[in-house]
C-alpha atoms as a PDB file:
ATOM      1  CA  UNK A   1     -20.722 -57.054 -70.164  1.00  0.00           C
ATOM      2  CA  UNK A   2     -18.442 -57.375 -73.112  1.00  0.00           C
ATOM      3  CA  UNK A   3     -15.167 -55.827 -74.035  1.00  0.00           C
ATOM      4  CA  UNK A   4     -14.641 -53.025 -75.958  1.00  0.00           C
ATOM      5  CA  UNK A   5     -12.754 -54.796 -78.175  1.00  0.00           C
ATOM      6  CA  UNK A   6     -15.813 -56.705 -79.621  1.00  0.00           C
ATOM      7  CA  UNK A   7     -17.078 -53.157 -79.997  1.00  0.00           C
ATOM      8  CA  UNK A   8     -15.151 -50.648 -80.996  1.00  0.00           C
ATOM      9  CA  UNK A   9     -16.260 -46.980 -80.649  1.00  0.00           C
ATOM     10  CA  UNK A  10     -16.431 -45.028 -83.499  1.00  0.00           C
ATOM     11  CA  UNK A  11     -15.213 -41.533 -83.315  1.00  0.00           C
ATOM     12  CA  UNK A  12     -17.535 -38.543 -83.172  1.00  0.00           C
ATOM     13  CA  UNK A  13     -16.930 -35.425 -84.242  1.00  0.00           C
ATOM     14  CA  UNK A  14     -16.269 -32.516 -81.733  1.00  0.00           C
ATOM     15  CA  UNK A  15     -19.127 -30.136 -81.131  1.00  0.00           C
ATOM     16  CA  UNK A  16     -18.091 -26.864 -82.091  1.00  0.00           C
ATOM     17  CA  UNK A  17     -17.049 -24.977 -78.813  1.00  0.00           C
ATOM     18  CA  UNK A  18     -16.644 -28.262 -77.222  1.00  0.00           C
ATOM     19  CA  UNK A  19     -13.478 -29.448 -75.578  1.00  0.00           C
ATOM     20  CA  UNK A  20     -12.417 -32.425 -75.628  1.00  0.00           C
ATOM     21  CA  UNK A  21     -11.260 -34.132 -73.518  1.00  0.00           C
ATOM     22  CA  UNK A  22      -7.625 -35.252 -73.111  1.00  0.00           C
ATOM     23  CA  UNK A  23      -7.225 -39.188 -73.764  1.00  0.00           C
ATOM     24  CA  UNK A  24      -5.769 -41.440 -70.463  1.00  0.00           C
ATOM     25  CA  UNK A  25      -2.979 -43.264 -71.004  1.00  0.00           C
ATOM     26  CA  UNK A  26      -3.958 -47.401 -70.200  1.00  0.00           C
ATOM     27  CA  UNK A  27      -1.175 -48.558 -68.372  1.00  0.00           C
ATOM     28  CA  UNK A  28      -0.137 -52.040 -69.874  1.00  0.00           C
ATOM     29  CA  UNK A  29      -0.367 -54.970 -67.243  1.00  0.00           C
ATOM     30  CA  UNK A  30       2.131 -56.071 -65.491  1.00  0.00           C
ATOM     31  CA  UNK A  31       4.151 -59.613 -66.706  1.00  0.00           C
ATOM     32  CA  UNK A  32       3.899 -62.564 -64.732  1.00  0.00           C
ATOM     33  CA  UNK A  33       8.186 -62.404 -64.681  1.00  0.00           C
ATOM     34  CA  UNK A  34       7.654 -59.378 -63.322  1.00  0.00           C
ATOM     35  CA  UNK A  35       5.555 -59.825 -60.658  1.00  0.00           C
ATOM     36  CA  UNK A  36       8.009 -62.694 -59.677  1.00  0.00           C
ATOM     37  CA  UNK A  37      10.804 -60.626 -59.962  1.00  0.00           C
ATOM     38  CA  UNK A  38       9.147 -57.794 -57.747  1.00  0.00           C
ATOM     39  CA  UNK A  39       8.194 -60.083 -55.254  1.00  0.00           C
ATOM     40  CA  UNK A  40      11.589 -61.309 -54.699  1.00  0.00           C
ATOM     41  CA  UNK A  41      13.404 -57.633 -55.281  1.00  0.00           C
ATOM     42  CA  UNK A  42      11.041 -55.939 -52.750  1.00  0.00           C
ATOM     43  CA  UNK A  43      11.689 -58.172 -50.244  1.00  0.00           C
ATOM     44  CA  UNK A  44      15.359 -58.101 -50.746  1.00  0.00           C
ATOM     45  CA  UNK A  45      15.717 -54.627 -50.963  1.00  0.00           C
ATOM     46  CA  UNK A  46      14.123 -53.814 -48.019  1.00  0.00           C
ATOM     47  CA  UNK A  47      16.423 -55.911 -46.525  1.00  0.00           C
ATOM     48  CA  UNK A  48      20.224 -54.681 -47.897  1.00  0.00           C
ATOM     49  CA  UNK A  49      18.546 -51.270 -46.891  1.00  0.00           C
ATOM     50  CA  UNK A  50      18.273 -52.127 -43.437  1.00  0.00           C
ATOM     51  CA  UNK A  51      21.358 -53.919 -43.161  1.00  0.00           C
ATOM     52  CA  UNK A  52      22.540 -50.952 -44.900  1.00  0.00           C
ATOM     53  CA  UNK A  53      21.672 -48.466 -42.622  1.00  0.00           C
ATOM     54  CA  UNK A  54      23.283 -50.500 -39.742  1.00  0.00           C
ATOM     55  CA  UNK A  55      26.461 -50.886 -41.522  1.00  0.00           C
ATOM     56  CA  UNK A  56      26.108 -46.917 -42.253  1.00  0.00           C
ATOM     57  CA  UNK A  57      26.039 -46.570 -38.791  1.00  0.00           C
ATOM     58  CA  UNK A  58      28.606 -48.511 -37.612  1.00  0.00           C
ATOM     59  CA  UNK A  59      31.070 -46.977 -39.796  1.00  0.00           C
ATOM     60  CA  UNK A  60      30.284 -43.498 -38.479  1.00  0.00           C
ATOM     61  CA  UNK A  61      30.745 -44.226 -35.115  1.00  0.00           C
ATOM     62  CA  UNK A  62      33.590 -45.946 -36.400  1.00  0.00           C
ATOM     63  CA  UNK A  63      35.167 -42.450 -37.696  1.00  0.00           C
ATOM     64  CA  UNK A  64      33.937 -40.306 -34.772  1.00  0.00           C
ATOM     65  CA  UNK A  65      36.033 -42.639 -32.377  1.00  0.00           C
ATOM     66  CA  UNK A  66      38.650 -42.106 -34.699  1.00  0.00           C
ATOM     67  CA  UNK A  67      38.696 -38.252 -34.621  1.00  0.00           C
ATOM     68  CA  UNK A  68      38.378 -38.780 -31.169  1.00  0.00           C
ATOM     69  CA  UNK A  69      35.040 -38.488 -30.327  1.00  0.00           C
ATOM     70  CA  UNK A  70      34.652 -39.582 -26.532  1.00  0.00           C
ATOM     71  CA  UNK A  71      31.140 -41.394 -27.415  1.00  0.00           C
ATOM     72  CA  UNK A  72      31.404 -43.923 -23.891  1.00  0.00           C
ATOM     73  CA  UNK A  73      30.501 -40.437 -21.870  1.00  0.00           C
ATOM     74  CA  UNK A  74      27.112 -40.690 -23.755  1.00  0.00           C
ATOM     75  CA  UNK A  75      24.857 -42.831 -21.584  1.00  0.00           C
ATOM     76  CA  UNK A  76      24.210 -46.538 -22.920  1.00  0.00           C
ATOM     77  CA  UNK A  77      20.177 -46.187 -22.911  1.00  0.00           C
ATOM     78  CA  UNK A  78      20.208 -42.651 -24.998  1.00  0.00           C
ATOM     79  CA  UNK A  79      23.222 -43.753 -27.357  1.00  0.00           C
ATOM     80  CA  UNK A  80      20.517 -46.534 -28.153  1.00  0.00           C
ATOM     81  CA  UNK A  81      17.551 -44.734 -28.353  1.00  0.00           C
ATOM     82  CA  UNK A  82      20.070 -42.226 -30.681  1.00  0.00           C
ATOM     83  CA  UNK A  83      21.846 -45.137 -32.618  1.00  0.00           C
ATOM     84  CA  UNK A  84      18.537 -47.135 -33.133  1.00  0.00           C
ATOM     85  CA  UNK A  85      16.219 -44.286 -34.408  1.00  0.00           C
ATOM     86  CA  UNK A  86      18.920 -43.281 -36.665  1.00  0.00           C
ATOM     87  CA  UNK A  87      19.134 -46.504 -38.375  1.00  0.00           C
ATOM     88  CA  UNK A  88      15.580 -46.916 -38.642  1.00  0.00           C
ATOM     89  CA  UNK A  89      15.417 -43.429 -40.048  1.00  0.00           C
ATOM     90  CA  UNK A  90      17.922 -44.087 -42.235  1.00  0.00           C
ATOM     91  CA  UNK A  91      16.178 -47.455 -43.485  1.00  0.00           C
ATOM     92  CA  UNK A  92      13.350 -45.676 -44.792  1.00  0.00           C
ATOM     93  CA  UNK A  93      15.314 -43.226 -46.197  1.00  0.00           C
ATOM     94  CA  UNK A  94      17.292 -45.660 -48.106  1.00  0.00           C
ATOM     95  CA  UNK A  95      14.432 -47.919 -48.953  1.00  0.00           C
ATOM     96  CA  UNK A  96      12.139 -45.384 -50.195  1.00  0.00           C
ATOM     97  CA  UNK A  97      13.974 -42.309 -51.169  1.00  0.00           C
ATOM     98  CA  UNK A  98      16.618 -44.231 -53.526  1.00  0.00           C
ATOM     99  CA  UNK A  99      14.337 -45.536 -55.756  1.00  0.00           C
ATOM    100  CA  UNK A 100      12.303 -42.276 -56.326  1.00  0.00           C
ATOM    101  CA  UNK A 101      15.758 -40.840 -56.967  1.00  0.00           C
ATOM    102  CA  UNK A 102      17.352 -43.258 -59.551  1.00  0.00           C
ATOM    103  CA  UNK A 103      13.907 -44.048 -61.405  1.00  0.00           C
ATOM    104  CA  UNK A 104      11.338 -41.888 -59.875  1.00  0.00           C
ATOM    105  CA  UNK A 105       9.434 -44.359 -58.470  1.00  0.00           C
ATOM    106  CA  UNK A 106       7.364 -42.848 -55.724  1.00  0.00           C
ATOM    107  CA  UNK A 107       5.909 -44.499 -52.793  1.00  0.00           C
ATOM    108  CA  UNK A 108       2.397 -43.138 -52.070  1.00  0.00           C
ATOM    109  CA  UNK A 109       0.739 -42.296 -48.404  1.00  0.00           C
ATOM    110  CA  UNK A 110      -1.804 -45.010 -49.740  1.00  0.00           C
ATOM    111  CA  UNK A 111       0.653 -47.683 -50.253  1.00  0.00           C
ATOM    112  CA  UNK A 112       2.321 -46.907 -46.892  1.00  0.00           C
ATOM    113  CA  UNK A 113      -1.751 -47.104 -45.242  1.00  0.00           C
ATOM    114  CA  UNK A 114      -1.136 -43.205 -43.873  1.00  0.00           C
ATOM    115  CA  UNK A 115      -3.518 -41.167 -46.504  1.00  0.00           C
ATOM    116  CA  UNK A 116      -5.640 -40.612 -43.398  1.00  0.00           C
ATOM    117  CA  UNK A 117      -5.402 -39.584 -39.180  1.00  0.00           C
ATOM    118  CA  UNK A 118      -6.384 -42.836 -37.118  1.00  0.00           C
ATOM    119  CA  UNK A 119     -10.100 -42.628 -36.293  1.00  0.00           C
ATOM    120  CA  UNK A 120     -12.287 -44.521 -33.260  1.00  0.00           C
ATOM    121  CA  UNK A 121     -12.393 -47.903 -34.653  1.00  0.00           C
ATOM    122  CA  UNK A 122      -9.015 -48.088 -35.670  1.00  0.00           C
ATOM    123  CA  UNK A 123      -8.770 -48.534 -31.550  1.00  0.00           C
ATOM    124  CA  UNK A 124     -11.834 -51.384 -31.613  1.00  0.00           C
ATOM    125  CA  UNK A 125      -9.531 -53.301 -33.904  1.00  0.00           C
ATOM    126  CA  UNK A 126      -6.495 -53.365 -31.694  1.00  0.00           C
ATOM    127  CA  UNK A 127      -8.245 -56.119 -28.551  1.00  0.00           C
ATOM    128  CA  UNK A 128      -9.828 -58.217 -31.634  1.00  0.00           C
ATOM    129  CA  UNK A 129      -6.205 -58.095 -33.335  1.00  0.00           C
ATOM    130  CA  UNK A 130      -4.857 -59.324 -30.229  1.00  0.00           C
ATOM    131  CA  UNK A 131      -6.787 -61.987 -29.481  1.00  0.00           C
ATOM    132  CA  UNK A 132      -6.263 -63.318 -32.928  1.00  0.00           C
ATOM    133  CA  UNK A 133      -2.448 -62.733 -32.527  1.00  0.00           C
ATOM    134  CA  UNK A 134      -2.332 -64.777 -29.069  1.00  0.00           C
ATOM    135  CA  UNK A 135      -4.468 -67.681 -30.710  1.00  0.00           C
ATOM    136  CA  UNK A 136      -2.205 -67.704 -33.510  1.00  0.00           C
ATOM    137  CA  UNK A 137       1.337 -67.325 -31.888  1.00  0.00           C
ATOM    138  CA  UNK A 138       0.262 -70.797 -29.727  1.00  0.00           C
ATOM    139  CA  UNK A 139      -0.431 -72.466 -32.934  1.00  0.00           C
ATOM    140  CA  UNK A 140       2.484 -71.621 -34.694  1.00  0.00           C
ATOM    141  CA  UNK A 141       4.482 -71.772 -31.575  1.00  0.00           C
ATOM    142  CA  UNK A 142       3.086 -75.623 -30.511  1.00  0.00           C
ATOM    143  CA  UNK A 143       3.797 -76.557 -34.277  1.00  0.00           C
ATOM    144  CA  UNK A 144       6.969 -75.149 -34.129  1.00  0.00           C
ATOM    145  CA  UNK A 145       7.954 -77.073 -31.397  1.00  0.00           C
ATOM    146  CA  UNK A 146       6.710 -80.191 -32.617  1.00  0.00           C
ATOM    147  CA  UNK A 147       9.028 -79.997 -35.880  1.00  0.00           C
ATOM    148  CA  UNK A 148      12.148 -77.159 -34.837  1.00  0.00           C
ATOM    149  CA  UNK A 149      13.298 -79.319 -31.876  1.00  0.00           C
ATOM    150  CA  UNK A 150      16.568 -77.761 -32.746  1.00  0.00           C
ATOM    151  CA  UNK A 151      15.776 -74.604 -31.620  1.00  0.00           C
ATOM    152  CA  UNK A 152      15.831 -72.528 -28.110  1.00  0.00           C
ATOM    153  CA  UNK A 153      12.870 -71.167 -27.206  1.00  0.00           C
ATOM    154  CA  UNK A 154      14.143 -70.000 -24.261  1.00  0.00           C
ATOM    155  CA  UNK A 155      16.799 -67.792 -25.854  1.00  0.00           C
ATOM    156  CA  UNK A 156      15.980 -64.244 -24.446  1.00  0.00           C
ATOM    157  CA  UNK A 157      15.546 -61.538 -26.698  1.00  0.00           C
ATOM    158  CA  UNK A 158      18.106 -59.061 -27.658  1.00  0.00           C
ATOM    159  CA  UNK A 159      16.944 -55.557 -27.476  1.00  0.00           C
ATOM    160  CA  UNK A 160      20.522 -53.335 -26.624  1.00  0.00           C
ATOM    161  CA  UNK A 161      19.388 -52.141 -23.193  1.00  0.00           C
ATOM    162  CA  UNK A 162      21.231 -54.297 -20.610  1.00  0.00           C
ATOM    163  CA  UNK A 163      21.778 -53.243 -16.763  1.00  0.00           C
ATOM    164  CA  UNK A 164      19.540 -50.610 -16.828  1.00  0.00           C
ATOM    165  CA  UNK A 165      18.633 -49.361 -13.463  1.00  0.00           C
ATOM    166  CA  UNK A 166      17.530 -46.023 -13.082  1.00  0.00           C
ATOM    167  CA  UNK A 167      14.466 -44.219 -14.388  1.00  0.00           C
ATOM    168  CA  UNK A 168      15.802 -42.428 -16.769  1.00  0.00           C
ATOM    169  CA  UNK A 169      17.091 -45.456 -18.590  1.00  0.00           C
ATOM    170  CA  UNK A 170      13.566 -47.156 -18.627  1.00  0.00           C
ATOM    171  CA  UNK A 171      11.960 -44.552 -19.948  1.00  0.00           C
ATOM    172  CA  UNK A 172      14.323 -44.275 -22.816  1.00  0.00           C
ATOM    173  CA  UNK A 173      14.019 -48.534 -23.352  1.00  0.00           C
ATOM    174  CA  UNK A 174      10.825 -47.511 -23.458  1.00  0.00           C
ATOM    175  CA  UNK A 175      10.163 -44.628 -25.443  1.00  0.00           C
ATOM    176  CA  UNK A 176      13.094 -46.831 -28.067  1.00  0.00           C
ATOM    177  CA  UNK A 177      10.793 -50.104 -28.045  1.00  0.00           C
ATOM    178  CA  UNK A 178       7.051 -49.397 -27.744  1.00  0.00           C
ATOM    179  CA  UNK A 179       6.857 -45.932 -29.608  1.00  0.00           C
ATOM    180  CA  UNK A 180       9.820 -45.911 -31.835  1.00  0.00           C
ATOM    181  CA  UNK A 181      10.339 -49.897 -33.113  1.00  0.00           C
ATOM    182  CA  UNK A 182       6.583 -50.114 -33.796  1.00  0.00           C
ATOM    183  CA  UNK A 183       6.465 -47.094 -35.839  1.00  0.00           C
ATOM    184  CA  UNK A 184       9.358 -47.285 -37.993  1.00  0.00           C
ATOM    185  CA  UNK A 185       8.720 -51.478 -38.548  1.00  0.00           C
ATOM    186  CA  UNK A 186       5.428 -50.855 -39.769  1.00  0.00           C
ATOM    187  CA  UNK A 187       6.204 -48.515 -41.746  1.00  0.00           C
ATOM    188  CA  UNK A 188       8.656 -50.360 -43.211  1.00  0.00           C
ATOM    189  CA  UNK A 189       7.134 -53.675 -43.287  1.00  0.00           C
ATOM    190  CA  UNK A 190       2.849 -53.425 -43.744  1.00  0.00           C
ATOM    191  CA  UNK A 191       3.371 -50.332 -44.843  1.00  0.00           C
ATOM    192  CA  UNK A 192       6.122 -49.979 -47.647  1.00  0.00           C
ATOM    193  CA  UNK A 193       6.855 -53.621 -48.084  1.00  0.00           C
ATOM    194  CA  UNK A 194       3.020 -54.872 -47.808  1.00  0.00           C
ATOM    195  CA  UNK A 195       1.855 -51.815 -49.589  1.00  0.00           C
ATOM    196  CA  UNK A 196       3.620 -52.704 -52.715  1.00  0.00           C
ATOM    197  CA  UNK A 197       3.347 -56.392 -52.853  1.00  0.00           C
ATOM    198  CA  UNK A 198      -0.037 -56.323 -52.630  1.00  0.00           C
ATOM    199  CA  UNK A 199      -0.510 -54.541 -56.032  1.00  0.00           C
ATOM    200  CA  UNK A 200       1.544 -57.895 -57.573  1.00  0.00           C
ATOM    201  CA  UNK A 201       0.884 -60.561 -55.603  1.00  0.00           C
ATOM    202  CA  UNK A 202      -1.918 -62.431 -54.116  1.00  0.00           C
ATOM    203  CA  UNK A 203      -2.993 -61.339 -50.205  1.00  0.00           C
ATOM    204  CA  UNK A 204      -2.012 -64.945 -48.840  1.00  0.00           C
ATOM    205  CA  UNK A 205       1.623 -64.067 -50.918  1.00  0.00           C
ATOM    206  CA  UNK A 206       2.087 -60.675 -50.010  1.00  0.00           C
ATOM    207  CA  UNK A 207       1.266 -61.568 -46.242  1.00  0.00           C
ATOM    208  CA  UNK A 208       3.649 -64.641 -46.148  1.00  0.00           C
ATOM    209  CA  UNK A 209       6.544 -62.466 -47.640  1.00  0.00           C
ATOM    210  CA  UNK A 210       5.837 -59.409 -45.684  1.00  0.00           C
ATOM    211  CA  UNK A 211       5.785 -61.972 -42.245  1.00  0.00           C
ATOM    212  CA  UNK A 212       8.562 -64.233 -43.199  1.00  0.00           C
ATOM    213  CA  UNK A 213      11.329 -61.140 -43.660  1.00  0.00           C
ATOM    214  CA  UNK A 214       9.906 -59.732 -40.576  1.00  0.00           C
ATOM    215  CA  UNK A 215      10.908 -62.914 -38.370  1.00  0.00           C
ATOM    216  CA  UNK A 216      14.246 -63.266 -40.258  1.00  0.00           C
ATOM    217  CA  UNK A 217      15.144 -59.581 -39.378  1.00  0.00           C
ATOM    218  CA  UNK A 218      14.692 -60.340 -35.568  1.00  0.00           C
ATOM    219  CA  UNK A 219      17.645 -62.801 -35.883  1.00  0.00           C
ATOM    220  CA  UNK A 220      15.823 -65.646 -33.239  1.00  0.00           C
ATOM    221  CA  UNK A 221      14.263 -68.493 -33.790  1.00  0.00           C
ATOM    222  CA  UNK A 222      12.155 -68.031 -31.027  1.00  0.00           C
ATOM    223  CA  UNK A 223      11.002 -64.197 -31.732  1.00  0.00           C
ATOM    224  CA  UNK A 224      11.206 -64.985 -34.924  1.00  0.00           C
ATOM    225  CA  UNK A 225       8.126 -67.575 -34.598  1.00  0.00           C
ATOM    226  CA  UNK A 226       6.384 -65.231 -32.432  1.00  0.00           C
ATOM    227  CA  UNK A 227       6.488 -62.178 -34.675  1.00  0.00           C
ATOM    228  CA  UNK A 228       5.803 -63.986 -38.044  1.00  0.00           C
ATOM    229  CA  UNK A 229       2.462 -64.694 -36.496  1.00  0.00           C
ATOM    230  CA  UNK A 230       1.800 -61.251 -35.227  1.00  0.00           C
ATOM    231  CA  UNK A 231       3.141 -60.007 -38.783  1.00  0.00           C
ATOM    232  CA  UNK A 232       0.071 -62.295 -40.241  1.00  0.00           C
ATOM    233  CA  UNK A 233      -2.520 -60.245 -37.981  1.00  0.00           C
ATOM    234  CA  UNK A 234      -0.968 -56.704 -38.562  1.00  0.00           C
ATOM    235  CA  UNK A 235      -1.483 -57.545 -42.695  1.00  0.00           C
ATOM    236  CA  UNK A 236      -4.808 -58.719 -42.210  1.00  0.00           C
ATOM    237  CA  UNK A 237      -5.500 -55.510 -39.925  1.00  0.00           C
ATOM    238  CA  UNK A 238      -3.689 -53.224 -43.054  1.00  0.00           C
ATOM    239  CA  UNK A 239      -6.143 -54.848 -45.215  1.00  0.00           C
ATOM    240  CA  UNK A 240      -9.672 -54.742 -43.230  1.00  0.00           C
ATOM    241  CA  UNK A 241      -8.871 -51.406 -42.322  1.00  0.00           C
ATOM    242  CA  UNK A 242      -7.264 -49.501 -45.072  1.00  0.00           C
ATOM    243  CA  UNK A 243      -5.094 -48.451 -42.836  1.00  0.00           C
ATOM    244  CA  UNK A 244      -2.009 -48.583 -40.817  1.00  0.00           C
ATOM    245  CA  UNK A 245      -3.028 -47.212 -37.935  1.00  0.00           C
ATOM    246  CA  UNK A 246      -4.702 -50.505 -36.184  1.00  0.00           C
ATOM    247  CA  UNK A 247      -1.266 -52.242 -37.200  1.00  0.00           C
ATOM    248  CA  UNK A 248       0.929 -49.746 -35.203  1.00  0.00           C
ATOM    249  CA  UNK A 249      -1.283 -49.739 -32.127  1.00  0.00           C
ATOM    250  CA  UNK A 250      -0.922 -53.393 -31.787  1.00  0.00           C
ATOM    251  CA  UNK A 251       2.701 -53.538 -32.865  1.00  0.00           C
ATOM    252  CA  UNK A 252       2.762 -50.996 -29.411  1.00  0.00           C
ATOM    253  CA  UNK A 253       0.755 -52.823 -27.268  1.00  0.00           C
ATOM    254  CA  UNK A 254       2.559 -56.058 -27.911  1.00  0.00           C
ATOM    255  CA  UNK A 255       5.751 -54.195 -27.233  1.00  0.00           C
ATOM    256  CA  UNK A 256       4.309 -52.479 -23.873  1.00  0.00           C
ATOM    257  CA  UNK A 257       3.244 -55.943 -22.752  1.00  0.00           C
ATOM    258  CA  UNK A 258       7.138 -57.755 -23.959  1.00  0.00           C
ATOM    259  CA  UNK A 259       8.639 -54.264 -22.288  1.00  0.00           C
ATOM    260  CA  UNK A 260       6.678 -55.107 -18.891  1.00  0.00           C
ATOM    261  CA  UNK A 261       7.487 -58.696 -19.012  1.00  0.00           C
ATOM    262  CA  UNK A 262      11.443 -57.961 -19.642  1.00  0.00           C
ATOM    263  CA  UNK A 263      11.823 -55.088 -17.353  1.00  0.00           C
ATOM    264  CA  UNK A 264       9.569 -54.147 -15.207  1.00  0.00           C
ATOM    265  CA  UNK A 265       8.557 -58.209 -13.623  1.00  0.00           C
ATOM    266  CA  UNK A 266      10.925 -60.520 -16.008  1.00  0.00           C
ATOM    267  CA  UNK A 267      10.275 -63.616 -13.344  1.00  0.00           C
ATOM    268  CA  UNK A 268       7.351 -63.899 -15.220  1.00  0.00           C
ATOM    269  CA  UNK A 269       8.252 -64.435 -18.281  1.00  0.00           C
ATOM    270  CA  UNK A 270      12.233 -64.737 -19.403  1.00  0.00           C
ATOM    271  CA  UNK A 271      11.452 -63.872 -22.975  1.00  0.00           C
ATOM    272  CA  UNK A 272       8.704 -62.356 -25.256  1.00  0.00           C
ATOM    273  CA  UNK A 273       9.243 -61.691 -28.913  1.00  0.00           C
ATOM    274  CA  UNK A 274       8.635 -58.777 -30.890  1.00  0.00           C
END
């Protein structure tokens, strides 16, 4: 129940033909500064990298129109199911790979939540997650409204495919918005971003920080709201589950339902964030 260092151990000699074993390096704890300063670097990183990776992109097709590149005769719905999962590719790159490079710091499948394949109850979770995220998206949403009276919440979401009519062009939105957004954000958000908060920070911390750069990066008041509140039930999934598999299935269906609602029957609804 007590320390060691109200007891210290005294040495024993080796046993002849005994090894012994090698002593463990104790890692020293981490500062308070430091935790402060990771919490706000971590954050901000993962931003400039994404913002990176866009400007990255830009650029390039910047200098392919340049050497004369004819990108127009590329079709609008595959250029942005090309551009997009190049940036996002590129994020992670960035955000991960340039650390491990300039000071070897390595991002583990553990902190990302992908040590393991997804397994039968990482599916239960997903209908429980989504209850809680529609309870808590009216809350925040009603509160919202009651303070933000400044803001649209009828501004319809930008997500690059406009006047798409034929099949081909859905299925790309698609493929772009349910399968591809929902992987690369969690990775980059619960998974990288969450991941390594959580060793410095408090869960409540670490959640808030994770969900608040996630509604910021959607550039809407309106989605913003909605997804900091989904962001809040894909951490808590990540941490009941030890995984981010439950995360990313919700992340999806939310998508599927928003891609349904602003292409295949938009009457319905003229905007759902996400």
């Amino acid at each position: 129940m007590f320390s060691n260092s109200f007891n210290p151990i005294v040495p024993q000699p080796a046993v002849e033909g005994e090894a012994t074993p090698p002593s463990q390096p104790v890692k020293p704890p981490v500062s308070l500064r430091r935790r402060i300063l990771l919490c706000i670097g971590l954050p901000v990183w993962a931003f400039l990298g994404f913002m990176l990776a866009q400007a990255l992109i830009i650029v390039a097709i910047e200098v392919l129109q340049k050497l004369g590149v004819r990108l127009d005769m590329i079709n609008a719905s595959l250029f942005q199911v090309i551009a997009g999962g190049v940036i996002y590719a590129l994020t992670l790159l960035i955000v991960i790979g340039i650390p491990y490079l300039v000071k070897k710091a390595r991002t583990t499948k553990e902190e990302l939540g992908m040590q393991r394949l997804p397994i039968l109850t990482d599916f239960l979770w997903v209908p429980a997650g989504a209850v809680v995220y529609l309870v808590l998206t009216a809350v925040v949403t009603s509160v919202a409204m009651s303070f933000l009276t400044f803001v649209n919440y009828d501004q319809p979401q930008e997500t690059g495919f406009t006047n798409i009519s034929q099949q081909h062009e859905y299925i790309l939105a698609f493929i772009m918005l349910v399968i591809i957004a929902p992987v690369a954000e969690e990775l980059l958000f619960r998974g990288y971003l969450f991941g390594k908060l959580r060793k410095y920070a408090p869960l409540w911390i670490s959640t808030f920080i994770t969900s608040l750069l996630f509604a910021i990066v959607h550039f809407a008041w309106n989605v913003g709201l909605d997804v900091f509140a989904l962001s809040i039930v894909l951490c808590l999934l990540r941490v009941i589950t030890g995984s981010l598999w439950p995360s990313i299935m919700l992340h999806m269906l939310k998508n599927g339902v928003a891609f349904y609602f602003l292409f295949i029957n938009p009457t319905v609804l003229s905007t759902l964030g996400g």
